[in-house]
C-alpha atoms as a PDB file:
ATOM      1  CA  UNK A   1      67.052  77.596 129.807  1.00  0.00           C
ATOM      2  CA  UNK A   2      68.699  74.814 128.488  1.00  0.00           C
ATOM      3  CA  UNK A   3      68.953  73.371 124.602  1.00  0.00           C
ATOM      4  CA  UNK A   4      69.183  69.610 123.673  1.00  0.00           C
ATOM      5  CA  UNK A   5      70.607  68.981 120.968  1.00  0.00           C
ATOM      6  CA  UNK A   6      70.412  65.410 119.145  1.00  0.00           C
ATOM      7  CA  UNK A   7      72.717  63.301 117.808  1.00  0.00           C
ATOM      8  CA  UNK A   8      72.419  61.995 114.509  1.00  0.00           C
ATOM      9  CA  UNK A   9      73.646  57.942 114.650  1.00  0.00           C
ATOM     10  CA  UNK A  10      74.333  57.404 111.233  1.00  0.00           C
ATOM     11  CA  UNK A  11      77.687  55.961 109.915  1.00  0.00           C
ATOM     12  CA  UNK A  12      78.897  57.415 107.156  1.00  0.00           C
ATOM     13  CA  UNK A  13      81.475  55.590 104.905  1.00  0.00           C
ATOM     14  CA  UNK A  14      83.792  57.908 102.612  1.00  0.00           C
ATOM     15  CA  UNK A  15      85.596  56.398  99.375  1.00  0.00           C
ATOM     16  CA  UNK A  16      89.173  57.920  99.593  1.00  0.00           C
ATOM     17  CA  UNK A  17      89.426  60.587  96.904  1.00  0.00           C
ATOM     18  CA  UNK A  18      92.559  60.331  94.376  1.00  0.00           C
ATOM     19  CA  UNK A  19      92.992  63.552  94.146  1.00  0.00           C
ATOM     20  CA  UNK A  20      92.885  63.839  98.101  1.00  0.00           C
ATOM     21  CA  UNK A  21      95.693  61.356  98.085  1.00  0.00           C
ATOM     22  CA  UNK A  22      97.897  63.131  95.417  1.00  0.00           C
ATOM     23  CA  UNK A  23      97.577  66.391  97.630  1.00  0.00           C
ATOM     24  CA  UNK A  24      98.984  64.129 100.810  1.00  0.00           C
ATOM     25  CA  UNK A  25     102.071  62.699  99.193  1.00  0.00           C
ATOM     26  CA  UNK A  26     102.797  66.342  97.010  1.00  0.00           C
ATOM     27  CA  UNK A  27     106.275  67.553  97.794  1.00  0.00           C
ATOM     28  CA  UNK A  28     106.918  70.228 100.246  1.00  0.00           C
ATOM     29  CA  UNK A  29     107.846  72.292  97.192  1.00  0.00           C
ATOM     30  CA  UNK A  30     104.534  71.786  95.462  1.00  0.00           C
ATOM     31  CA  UNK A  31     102.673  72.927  99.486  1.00  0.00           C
ATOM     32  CA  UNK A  32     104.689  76.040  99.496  1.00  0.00           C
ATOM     33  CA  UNK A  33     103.566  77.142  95.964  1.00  0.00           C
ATOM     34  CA  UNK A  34     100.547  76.507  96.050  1.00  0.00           C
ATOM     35  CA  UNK A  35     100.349  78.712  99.892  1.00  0.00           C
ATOM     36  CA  UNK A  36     101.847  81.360  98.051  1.00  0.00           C
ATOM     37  CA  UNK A  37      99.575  81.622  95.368  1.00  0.00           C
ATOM     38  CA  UNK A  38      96.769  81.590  98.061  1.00  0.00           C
ATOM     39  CA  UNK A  39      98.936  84.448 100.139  1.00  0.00           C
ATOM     40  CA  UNK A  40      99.899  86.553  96.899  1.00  0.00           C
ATOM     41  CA  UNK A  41      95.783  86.465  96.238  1.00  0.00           C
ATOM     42  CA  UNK A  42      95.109  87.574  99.995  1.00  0.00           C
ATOM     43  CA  UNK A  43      97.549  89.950  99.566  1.00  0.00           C
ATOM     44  CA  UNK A  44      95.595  91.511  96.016  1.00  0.00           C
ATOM     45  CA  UNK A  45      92.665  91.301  98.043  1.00  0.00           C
ATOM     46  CA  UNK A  46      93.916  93.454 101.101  1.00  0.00           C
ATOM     47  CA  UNK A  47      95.569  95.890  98.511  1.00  0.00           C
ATOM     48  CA  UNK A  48      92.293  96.729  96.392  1.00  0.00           C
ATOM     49  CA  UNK A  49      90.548  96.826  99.464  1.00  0.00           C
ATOM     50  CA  UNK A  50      93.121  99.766 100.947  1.00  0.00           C
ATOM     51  CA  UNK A  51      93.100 101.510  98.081  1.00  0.00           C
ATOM     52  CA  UNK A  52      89.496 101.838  97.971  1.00  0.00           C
ATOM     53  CA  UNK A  53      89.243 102.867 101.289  1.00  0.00           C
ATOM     54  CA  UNK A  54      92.123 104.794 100.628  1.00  0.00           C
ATOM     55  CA  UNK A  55      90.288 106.863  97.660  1.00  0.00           C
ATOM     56  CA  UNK A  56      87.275 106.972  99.735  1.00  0.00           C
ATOM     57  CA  UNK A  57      88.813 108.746 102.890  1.00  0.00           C
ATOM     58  CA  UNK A  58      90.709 111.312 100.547  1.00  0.00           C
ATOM     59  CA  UNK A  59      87.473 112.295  98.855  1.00  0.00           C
ATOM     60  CA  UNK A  60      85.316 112.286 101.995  1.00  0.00           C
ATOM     61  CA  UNK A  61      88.263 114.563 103.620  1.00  0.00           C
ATOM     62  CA  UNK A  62      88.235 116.990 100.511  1.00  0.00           C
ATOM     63  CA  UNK A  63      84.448 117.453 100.285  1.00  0.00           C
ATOM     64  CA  UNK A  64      83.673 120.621 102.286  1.00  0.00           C
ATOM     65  CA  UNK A  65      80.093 120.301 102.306  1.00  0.00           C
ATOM     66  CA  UNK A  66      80.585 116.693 104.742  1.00  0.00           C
ATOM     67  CA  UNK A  67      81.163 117.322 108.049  1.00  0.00           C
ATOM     68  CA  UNK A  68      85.047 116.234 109.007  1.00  0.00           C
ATOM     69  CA  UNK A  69      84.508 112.410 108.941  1.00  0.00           C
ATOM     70  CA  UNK A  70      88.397 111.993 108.854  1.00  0.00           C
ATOM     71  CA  UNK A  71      91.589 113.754 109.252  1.00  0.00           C
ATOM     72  CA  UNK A  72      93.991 114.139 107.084  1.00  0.00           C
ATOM     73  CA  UNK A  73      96.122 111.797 109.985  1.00  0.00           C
ATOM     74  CA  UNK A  74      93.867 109.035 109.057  1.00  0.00           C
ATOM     75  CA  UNK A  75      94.194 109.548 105.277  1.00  0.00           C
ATOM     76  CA  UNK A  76      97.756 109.338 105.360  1.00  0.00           C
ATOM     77  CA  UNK A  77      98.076 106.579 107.865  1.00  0.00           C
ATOM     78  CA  UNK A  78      95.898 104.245 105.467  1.00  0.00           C
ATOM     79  CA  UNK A  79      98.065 105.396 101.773  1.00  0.00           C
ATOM     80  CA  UNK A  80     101.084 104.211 104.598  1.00  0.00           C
ATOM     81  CA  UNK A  81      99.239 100.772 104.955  1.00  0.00           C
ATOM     82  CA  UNK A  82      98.835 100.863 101.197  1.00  0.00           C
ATOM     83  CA  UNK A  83     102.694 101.257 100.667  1.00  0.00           C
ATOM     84  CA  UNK A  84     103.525  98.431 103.260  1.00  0.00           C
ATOM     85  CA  UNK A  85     101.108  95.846 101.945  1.00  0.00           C
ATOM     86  CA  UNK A  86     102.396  96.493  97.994  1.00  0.00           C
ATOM     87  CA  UNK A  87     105.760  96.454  99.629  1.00  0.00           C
ATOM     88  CA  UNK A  88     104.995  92.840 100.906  1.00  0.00           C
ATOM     89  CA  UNK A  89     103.125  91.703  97.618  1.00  0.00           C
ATOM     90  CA  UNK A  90     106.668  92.777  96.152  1.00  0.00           C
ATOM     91  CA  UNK A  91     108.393  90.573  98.261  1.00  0.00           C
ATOM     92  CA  UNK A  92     106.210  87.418  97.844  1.00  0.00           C
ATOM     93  CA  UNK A  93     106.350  88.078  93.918  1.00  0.00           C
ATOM     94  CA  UNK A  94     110.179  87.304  94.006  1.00  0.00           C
ATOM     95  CA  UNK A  95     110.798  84.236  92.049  1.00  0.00           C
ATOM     96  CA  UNK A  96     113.961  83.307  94.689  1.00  0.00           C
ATOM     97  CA  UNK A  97     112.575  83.715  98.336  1.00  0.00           C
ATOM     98  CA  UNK A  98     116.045  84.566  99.517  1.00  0.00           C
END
């Protein structure tokens, strides 16, 4: 079985956006800022996400009437991956990225 797929022949012409163009000729300095912003917001992400799971796993191992889902192995290893991703959001909060 075999698809065909066709090809659409139409030119397209783009006006160059300003604002496209002011992003281009920013300063290295301005690039790395605004990456870190984006990382430091991955990084918040990741963390609430953890921590949820986190607090989920601890009350899921505590509740007798559930069969063991989790081990008190896993609980710890994920408050471990908690610590090490707030330990990294510390780092990339530093004003001087020594």
């Amino acid at each position: 079985m075999s698809l065909l797929f066709s090809r659409c022949n139409s030119i397209v012409t783009v006006k160059k956006n300003k604002r496209h163009m002011a992003e281009v000729n920013a300063s290295p300095l301005k690039h790395f800022v605004t990456a870190k912003k984006k990382i430091n917001g991955i990084f918040e992400q990741l963390g609430a996400y953890i921590q949820e799971s986190a607090t989920f796993l601890e009350d899921t191992y505590r509740n007798a009437e559930l069969d063991p889902v989790t081990t008190e192995e896993q609980v710890l290893d994920v408050k471990g991956y908690l610590s090490k991703v707030r330990g990294i959001s510390e780092v990339l909060a530093r004003r001087h990225m020594k």
